[in-house]
PDB file of N, CA and C in Angstrom:
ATOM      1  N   UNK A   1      21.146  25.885 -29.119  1.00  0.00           N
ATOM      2  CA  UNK A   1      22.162  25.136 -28.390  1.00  0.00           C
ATOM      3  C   UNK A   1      23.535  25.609 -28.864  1.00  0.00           C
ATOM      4  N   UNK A   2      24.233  25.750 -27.974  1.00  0.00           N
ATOM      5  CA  UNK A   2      25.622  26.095 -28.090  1.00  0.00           C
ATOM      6  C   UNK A   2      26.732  25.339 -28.371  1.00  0.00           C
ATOM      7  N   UNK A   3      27.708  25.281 -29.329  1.00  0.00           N
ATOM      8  CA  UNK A   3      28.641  24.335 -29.874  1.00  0.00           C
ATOM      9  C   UNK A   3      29.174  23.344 -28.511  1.00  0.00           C
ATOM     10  N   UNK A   4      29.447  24.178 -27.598  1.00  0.00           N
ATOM     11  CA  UNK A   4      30.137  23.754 -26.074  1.00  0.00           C
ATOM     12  C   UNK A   4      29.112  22.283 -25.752  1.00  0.00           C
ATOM     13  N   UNK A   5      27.415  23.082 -25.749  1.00  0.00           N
ATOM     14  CA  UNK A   5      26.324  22.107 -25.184  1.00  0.00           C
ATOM     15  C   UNK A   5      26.615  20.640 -26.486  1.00  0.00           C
ATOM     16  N   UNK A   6      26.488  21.192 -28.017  1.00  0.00           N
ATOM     17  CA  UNK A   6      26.119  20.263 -29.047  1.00  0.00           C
ATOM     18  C   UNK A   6      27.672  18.766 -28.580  1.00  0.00           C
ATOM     19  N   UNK A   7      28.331  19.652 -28.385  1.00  0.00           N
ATOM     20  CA  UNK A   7      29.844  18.383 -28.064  1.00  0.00           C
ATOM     21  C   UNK A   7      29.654  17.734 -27.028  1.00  0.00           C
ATOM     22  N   UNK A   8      29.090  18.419 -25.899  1.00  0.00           N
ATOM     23  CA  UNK A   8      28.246  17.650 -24.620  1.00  0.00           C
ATOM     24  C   UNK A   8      27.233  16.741 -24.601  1.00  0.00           C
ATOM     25  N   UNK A   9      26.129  17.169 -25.450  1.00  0.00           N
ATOM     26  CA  UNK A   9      25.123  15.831 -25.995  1.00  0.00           C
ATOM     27  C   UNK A   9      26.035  14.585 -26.946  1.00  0.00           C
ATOM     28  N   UNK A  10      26.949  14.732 -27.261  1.00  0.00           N
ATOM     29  CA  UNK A  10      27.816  14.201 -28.530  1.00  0.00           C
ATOM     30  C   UNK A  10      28.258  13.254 -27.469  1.00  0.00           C
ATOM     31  N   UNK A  11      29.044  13.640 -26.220  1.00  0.00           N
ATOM     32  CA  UNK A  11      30.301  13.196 -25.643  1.00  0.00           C
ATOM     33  C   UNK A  11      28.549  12.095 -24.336  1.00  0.00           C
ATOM     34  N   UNK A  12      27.964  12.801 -24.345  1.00  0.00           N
ATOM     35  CA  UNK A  12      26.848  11.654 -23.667  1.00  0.00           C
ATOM     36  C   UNK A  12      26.607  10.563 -24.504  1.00  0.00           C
ATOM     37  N   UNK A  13      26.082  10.993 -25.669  1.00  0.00           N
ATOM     38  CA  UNK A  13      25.566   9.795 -25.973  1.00  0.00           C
ATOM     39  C   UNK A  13      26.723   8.427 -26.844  1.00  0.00           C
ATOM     40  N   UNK A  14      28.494   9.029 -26.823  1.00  0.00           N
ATOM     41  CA  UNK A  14      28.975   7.994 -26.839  1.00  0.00           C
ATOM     42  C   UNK A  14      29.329   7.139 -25.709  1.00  0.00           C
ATOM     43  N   UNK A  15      29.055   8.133 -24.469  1.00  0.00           N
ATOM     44  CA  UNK A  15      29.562   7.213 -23.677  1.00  0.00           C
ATOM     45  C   UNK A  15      28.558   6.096 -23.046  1.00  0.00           C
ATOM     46  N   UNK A  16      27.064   6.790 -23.042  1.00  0.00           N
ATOM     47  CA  UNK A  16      26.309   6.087 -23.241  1.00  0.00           C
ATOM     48  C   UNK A  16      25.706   4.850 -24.049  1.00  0.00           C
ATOM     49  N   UNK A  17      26.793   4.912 -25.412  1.00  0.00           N
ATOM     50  CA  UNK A  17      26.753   3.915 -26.526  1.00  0.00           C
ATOM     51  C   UNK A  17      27.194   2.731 -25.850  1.00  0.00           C
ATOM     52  N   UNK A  18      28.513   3.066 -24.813  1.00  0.00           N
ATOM     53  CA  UNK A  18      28.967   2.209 -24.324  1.00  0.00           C
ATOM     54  C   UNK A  18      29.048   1.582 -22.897  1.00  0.00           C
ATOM     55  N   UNK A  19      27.584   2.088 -22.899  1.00  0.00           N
ATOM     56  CA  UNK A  19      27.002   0.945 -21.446  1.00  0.00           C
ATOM     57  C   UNK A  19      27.569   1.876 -20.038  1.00  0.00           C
ATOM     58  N   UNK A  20      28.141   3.137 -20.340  1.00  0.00           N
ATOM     59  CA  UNK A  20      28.350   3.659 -19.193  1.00  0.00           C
ATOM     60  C   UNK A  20      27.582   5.036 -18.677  1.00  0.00           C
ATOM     61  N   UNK A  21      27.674   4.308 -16.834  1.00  0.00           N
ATOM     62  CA  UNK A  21      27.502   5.936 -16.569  1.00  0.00           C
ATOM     63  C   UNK A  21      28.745   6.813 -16.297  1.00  0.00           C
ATOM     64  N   UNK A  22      28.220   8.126 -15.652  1.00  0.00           N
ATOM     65  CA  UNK A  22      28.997   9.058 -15.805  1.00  0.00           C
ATOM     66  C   UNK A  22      29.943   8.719 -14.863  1.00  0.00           C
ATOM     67  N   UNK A  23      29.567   8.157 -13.646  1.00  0.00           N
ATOM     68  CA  UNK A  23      30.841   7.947 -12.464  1.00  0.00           C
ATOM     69  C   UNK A  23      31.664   6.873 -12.821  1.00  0.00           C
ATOM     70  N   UNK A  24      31.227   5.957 -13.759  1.00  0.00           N
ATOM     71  CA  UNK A  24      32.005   4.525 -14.234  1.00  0.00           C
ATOM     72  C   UNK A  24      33.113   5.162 -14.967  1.00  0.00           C
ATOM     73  N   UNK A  25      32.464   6.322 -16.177  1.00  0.00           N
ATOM     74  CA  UNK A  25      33.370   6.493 -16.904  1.00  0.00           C
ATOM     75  C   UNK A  25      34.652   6.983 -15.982  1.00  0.00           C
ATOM     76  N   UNK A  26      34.178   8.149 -15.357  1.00  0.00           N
ATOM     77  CA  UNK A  26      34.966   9.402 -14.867  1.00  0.00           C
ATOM     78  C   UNK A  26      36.023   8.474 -13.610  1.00  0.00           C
ATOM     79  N   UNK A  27      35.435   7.487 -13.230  1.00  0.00           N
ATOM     80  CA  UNK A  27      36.691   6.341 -12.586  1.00  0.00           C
ATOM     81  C   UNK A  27      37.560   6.009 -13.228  1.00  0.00           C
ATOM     82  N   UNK A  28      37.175   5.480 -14.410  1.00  0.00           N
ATOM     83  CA  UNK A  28      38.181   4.715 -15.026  1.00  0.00           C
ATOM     84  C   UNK A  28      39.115   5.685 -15.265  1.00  0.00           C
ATOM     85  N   UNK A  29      39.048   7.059 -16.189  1.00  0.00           N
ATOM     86  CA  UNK A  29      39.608   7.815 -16.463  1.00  0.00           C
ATOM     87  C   UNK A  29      40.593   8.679 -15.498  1.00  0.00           C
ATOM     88  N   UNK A  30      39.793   8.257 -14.179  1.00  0.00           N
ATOM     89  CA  UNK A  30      40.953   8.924 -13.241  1.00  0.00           C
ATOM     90  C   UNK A  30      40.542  10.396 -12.950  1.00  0.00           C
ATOM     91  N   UNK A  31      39.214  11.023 -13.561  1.00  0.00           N
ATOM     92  CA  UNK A  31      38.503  11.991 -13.386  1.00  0.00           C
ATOM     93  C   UNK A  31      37.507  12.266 -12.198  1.00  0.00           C
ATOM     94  N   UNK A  32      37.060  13.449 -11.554  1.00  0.00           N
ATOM     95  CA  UNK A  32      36.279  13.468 -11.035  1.00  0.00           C
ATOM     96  C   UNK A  32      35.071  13.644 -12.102  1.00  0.00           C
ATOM     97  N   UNK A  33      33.850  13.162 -11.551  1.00  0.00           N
ATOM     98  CA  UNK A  33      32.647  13.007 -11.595  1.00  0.00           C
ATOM     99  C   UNK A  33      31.793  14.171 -12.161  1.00  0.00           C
ATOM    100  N   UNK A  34      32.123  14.889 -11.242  1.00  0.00           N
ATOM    101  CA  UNK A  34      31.986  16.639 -11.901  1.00  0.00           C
ATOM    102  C   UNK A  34      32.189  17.247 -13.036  1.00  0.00           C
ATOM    103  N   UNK A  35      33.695  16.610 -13.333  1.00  0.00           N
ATOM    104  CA  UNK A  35      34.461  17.055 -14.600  1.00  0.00           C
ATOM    105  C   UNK A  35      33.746  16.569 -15.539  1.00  0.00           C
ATOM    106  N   UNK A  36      33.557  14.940 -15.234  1.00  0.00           N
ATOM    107  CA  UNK A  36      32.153  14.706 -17.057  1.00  0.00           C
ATOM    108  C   UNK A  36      31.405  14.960 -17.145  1.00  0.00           C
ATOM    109  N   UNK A  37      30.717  15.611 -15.613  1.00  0.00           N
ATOM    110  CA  UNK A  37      29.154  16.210 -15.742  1.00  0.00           C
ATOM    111  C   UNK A  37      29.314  17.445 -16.512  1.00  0.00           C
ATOM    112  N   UNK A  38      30.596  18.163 -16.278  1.00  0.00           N
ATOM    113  CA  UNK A  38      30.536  19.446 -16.513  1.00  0.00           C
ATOM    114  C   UNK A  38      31.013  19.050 -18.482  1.00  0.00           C
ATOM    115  N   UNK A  39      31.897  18.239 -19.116  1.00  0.00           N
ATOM    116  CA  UNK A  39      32.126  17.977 -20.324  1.00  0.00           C
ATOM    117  C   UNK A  39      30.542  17.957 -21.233  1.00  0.00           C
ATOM    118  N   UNK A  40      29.709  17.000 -20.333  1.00  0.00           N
ATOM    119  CA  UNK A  40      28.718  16.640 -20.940  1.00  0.00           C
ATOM    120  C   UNK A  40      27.670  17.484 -21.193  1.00  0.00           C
ATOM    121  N   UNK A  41      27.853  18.613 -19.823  1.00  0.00           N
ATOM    122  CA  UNK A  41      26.749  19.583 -20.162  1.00  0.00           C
ATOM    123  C   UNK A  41      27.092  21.208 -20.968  1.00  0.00           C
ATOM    124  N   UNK A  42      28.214  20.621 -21.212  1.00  0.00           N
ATOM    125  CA  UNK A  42      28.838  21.802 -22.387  1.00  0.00           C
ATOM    126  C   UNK A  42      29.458  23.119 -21.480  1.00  0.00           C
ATOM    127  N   UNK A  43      29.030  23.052 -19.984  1.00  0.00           N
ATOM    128  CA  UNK A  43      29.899  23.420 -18.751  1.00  0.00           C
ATOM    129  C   UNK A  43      31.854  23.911 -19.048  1.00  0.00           C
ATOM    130  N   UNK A  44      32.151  23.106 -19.498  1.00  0.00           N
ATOM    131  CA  UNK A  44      33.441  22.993 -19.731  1.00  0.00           C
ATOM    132  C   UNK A  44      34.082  22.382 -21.221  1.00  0.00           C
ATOM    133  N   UNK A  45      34.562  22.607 -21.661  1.00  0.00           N
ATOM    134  CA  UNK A  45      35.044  22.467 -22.814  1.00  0.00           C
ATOM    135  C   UNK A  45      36.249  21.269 -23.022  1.00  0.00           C
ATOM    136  N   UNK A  46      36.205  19.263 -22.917  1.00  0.00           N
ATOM    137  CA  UNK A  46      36.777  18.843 -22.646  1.00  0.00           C
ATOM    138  C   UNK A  46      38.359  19.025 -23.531  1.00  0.00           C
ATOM    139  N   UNK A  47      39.442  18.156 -22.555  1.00  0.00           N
ATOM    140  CA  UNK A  47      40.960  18.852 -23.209  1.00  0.00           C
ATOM    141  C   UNK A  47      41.141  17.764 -24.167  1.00  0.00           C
ATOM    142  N   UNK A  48      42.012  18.218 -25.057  1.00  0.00           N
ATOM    143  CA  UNK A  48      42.372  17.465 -25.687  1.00  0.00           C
ATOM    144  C   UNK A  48      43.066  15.959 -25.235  1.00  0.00           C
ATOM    145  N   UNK A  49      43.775  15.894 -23.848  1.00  0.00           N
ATOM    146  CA  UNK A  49      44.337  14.693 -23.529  1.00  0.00           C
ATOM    147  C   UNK A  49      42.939  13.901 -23.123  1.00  0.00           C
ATOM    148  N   UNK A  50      42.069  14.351 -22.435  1.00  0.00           N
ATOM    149  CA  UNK A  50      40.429  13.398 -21.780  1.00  0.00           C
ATOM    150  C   UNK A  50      40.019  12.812 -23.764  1.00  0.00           C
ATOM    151  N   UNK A  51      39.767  13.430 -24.583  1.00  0.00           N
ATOM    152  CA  UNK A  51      39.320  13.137 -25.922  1.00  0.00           C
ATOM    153  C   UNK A  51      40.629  12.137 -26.590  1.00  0.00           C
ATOM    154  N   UNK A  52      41.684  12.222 -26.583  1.00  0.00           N
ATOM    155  CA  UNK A  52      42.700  11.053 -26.650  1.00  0.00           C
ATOM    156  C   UNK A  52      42.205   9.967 -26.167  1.00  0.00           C
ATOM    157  N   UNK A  53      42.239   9.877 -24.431  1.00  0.00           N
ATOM    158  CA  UNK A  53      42.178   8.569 -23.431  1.00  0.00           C
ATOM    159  C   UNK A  53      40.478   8.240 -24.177  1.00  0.00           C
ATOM    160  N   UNK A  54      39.367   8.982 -24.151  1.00  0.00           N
ATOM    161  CA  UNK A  54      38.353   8.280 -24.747  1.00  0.00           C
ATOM    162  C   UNK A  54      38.603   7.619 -25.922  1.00  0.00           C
ATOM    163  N   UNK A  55      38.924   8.012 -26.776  1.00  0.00           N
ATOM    164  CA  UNK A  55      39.256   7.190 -27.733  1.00  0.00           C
ATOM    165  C   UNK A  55      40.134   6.365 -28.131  1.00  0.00           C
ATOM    166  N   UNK A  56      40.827   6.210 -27.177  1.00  0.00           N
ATOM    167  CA  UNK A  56      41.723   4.877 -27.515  1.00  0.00           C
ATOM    168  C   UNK A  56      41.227   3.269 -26.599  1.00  0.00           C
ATOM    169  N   UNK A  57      40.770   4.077 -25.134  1.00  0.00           N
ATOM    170  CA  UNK A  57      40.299   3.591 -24.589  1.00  0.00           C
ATOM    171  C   UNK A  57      38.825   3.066 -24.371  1.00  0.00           C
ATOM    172  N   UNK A  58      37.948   3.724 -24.863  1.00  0.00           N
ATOM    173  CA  UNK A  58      36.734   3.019 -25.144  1.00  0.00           C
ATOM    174  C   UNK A  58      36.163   3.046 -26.465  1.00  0.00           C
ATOM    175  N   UNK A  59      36.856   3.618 -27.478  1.00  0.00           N
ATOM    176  CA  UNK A  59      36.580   3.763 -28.843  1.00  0.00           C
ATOM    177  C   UNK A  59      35.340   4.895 -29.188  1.00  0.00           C
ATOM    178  N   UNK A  60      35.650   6.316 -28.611  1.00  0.00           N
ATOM    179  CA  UNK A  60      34.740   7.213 -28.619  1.00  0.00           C
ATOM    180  C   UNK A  60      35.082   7.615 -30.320  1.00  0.00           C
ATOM    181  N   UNK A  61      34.363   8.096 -30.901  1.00  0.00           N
ATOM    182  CA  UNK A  61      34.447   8.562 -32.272  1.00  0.00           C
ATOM    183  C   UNK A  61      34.407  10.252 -31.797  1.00  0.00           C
ATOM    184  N   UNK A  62      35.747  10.474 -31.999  1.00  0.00           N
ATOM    185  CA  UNK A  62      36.029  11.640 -31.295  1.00  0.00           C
ATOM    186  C   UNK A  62      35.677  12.421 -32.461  1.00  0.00           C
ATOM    187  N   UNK A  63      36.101  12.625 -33.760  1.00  0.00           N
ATOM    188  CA  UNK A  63      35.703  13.643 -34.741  1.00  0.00           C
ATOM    189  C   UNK A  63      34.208  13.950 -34.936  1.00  0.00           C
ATOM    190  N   UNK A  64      33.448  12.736 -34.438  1.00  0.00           N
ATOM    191  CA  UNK A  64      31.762  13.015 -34.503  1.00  0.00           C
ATOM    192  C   UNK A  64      31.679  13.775 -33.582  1.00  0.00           C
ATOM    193  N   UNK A  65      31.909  13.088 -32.293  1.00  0.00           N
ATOM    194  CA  UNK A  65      31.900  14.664 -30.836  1.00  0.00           C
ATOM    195  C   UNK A  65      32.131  15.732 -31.100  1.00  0.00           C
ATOM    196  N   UNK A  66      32.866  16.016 -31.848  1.00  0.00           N
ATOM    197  CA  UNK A  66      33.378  17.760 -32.125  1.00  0.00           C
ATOM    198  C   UNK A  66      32.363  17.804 -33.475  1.00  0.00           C
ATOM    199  N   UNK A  67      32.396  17.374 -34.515  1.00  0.00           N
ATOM    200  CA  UNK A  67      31.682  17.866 -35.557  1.00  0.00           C
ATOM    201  C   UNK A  67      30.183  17.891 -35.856  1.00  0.00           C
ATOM    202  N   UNK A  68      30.155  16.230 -35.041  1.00  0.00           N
ATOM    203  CA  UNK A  68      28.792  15.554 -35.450  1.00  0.00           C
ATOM    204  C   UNK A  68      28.483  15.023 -36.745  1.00  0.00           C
ATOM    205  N   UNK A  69      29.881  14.702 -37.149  1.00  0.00           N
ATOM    206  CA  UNK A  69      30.028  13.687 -38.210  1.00  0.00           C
ATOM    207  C   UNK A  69      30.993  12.634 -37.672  1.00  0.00           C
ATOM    208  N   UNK A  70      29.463  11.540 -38.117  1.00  0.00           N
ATOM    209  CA  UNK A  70      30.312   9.854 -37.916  1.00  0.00           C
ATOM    210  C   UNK A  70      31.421   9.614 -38.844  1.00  0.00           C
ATOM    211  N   UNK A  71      32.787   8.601 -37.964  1.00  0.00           N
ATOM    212  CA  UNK A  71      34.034   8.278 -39.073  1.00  0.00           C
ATOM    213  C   UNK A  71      33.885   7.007 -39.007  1.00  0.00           C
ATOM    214  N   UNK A  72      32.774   6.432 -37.968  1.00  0.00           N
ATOM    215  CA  UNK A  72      33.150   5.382 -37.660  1.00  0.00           C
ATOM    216  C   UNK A  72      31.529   4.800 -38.234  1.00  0.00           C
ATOM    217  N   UNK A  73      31.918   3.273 -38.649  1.00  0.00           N
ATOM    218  CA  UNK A  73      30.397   2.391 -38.925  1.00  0.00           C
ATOM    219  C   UNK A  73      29.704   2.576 -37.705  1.00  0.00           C
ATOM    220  N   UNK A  74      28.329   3.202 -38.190  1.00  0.00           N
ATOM    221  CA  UNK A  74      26.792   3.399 -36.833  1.00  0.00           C
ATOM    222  C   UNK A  74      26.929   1.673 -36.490  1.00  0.00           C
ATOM    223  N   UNK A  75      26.619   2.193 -35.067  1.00  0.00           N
ATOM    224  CA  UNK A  75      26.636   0.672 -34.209  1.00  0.00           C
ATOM    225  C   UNK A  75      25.717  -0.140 -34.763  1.00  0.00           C
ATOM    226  N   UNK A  76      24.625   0.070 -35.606  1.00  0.00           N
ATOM    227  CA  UNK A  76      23.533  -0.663 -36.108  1.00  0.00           C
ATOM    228  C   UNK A  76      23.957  -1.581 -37.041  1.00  0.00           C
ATOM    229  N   UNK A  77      25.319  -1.338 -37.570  1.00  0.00           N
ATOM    230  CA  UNK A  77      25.657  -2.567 -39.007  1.00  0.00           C
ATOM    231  C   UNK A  77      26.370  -3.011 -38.317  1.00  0.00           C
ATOM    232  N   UNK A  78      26.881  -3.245 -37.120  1.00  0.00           N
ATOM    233  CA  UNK A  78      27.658  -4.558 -36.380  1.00  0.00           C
ATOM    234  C   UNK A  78      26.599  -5.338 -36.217  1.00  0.00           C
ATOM    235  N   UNK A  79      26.795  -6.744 -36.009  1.00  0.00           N
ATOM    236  CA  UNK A  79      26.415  -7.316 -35.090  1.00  0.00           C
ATOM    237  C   UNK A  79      26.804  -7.396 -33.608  1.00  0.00           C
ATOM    238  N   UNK A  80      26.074  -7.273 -32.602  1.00  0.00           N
ATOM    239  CA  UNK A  80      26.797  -7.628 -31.032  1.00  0.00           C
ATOM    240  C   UNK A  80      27.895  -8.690 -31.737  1.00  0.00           C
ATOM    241  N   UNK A  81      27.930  -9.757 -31.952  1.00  0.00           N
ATOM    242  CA  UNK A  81      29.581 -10.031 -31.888  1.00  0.00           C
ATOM    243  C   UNK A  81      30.171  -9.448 -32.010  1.00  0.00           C
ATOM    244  N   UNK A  82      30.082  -9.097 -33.784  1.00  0.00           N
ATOM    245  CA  UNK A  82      31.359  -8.448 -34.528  1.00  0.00           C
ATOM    246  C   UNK A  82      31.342  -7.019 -33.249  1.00  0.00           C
ATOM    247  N   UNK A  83      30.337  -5.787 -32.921  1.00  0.00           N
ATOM    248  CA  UNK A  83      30.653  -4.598 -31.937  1.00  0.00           C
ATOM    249  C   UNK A  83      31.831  -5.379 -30.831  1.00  0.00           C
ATOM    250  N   UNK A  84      31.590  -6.261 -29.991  1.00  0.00           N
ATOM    251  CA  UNK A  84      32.442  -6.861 -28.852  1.00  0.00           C
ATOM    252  C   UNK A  84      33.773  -7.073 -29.456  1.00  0.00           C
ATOM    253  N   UNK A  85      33.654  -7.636 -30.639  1.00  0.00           N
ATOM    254  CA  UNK A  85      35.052  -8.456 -31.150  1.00  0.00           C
ATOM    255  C   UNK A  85      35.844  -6.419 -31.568  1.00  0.00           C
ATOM    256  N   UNK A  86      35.275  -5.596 -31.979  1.00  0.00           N
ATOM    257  CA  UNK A  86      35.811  -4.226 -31.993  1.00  0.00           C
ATOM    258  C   UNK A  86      36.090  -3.949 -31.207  1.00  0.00           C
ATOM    259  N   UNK A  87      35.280  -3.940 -30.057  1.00  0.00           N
ATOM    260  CA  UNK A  87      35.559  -3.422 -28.887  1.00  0.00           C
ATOM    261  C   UNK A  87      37.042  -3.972 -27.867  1.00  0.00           C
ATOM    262  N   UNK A  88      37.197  -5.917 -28.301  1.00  0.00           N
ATOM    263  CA  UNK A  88      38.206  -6.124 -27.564  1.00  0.00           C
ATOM    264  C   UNK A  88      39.289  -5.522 -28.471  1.00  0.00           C
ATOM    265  N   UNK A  89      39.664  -5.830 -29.624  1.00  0.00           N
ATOM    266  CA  UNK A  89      40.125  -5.635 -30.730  1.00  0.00           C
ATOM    267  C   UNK A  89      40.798  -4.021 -30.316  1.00  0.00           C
ATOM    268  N   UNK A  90      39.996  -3.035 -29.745  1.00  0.00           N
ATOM    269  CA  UNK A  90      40.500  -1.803 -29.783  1.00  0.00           C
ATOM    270  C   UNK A  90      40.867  -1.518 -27.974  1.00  0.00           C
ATOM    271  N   UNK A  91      41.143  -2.581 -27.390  1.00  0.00           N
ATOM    272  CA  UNK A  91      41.133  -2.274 -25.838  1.00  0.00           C
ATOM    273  C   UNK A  91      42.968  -3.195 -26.168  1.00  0.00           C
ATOM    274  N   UNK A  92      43.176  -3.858 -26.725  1.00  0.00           N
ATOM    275  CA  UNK A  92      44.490  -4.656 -26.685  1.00  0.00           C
ATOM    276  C   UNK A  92      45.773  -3.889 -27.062  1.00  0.00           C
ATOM    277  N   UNK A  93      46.884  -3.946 -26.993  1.00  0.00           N
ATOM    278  CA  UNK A  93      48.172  -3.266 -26.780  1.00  0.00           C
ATOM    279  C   UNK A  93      48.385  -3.513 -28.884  1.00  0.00           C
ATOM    280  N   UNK A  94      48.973  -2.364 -29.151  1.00  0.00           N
ATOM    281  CA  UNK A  94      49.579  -2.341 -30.924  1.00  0.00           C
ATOM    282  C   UNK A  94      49.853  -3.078 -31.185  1.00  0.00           C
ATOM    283  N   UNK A  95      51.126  -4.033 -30.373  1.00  0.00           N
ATOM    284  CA  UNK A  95      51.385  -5.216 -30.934  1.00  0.00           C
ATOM    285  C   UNK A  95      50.601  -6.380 -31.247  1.00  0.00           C
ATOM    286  N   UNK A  96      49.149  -6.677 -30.339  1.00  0.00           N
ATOM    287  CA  UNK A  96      48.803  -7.609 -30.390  1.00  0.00           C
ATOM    288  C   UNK A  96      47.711  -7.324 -31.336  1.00  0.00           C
ATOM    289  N   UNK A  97      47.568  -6.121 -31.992  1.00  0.00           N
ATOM    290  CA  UNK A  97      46.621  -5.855 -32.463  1.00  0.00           C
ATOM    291  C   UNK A  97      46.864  -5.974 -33.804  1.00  0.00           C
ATOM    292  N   UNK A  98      48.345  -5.938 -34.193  1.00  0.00           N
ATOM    293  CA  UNK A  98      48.914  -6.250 -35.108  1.00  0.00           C
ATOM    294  C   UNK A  98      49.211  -7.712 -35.645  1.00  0.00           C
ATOM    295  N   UNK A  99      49.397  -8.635 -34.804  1.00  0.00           N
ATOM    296  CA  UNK A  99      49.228  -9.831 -34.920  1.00  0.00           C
ATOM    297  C   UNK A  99      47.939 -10.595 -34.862  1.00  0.00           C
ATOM    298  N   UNK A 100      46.583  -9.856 -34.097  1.00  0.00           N
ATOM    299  CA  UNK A 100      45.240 -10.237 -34.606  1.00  0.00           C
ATOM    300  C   UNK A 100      45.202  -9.997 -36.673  1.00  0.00           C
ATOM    301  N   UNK A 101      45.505  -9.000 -36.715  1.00  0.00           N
ATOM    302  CA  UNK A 101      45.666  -8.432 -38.468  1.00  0.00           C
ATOM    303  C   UNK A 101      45.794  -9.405 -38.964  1.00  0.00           C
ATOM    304  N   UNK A 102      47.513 -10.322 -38.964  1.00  0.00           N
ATOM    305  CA  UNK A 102      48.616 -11.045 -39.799  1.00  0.00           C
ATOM    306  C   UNK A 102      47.319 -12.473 -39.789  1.00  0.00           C
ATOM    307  N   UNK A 103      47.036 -13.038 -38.633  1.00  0.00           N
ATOM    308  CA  UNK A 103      46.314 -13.825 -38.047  1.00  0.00           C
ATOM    309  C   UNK A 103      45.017 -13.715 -38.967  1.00  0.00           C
ATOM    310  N   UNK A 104      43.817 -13.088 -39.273  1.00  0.00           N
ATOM    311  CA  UNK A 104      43.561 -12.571 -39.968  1.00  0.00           C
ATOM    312  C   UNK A 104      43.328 -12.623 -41.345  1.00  0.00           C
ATOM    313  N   UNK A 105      44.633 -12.076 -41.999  1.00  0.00           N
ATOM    314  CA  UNK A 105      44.880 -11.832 -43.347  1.00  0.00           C
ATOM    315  C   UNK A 105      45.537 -13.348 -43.526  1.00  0.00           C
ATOM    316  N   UNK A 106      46.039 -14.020 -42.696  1.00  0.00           N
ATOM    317  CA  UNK A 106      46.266 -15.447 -42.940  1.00  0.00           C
ATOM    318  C   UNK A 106      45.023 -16.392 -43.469  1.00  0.00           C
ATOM    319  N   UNK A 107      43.910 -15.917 -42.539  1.00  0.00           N
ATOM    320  CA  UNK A 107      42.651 -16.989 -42.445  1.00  0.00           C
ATOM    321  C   UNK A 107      41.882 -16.618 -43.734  1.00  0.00           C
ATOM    322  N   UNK A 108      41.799 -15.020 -44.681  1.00  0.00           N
ATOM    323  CA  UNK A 108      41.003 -14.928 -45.370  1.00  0.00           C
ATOM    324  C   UNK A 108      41.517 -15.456 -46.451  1.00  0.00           C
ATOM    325  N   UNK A 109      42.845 -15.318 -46.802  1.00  0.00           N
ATOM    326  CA  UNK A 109      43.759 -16.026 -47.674  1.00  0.00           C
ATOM    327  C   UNK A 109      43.502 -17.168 -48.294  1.00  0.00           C
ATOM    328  N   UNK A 110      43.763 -17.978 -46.783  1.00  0.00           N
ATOM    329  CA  UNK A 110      43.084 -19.662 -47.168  1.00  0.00           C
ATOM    330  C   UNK A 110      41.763 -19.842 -47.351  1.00  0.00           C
ATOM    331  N   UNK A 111      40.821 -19.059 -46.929  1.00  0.00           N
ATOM    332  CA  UNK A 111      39.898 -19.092 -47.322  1.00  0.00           C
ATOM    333  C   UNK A 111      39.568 -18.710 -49.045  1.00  0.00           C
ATOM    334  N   UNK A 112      39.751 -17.923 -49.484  1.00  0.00           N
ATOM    335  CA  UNK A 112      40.000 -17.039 -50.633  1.00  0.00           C
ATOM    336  C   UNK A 112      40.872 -18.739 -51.737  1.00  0.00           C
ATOM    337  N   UNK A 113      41.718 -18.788 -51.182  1.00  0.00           N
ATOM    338  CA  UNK A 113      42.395 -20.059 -51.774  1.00  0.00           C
ATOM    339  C   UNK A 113      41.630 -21.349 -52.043  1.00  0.00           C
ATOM    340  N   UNK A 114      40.451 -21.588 -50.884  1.00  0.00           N
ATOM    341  CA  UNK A 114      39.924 -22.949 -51.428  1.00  0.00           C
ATOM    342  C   UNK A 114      38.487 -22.688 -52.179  1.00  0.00           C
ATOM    343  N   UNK A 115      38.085 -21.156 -52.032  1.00  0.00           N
ATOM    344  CA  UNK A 115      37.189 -21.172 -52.805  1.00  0.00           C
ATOM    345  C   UNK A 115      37.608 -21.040 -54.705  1.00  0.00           C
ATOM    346  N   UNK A 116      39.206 -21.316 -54.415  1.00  0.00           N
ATOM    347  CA  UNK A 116      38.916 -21.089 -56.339  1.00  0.00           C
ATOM    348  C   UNK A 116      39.461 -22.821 -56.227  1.00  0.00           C
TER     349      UNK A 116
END
């Protein structure tokens, strides 16, 4: 298998991690259909801006796609909550994502506080 194909099985099975098919994805993205068939089957070599929008936007672990090393915790030590609560968590605008944090680091605090 060819590095092109190995990033293509890579770039399937995250998007597949995340409940999509290929025309769902390639909508959202504003892509034709073709274009992820052709990413996925190592056809084409995706650009650097499509590997951005995946990963900000559906939380692709883009350095595993290219390397095939995970950066990110295997979906198996979430729980479905905690995965969803990531998932909204990484779909929300900086700011608010920043104030989930403060929000957060507030609650473990007090927590942390009444256990001494």
């Amino acid at each position: 298998m060819h590095l092109s194909e190995e990033i293509g099985a890579r770039l399937q099975e995250e998007r597949k991690r995340c409940s999509m098919t290929q025309n769902e994805l390639a909508e959202a993205l504003g892509i034709a259909k073709r274009t992820q068939a052709n990413y996925e089957a190592g056809s084409s070599d995706a650009t650097a801006a499509y590997l951005s929008r995946v990963a900000t936007q559906f939380g692709f672990d883009v350095p595993y796609v290219l390397t095939g090393v995970r950066t990110t915790l295997s979906e198996d030590s979430l729980s479905q909550v905690e995965d969803g609560l990531v998932k909204q968590y990484r779909s929300i605008p900086d700011d608010d994502q920043r104030a989930v944090r403060r929000i957060l680091k507030a609650m473990a605090d007090d927590a942390a506080r009444a256990k001494n």
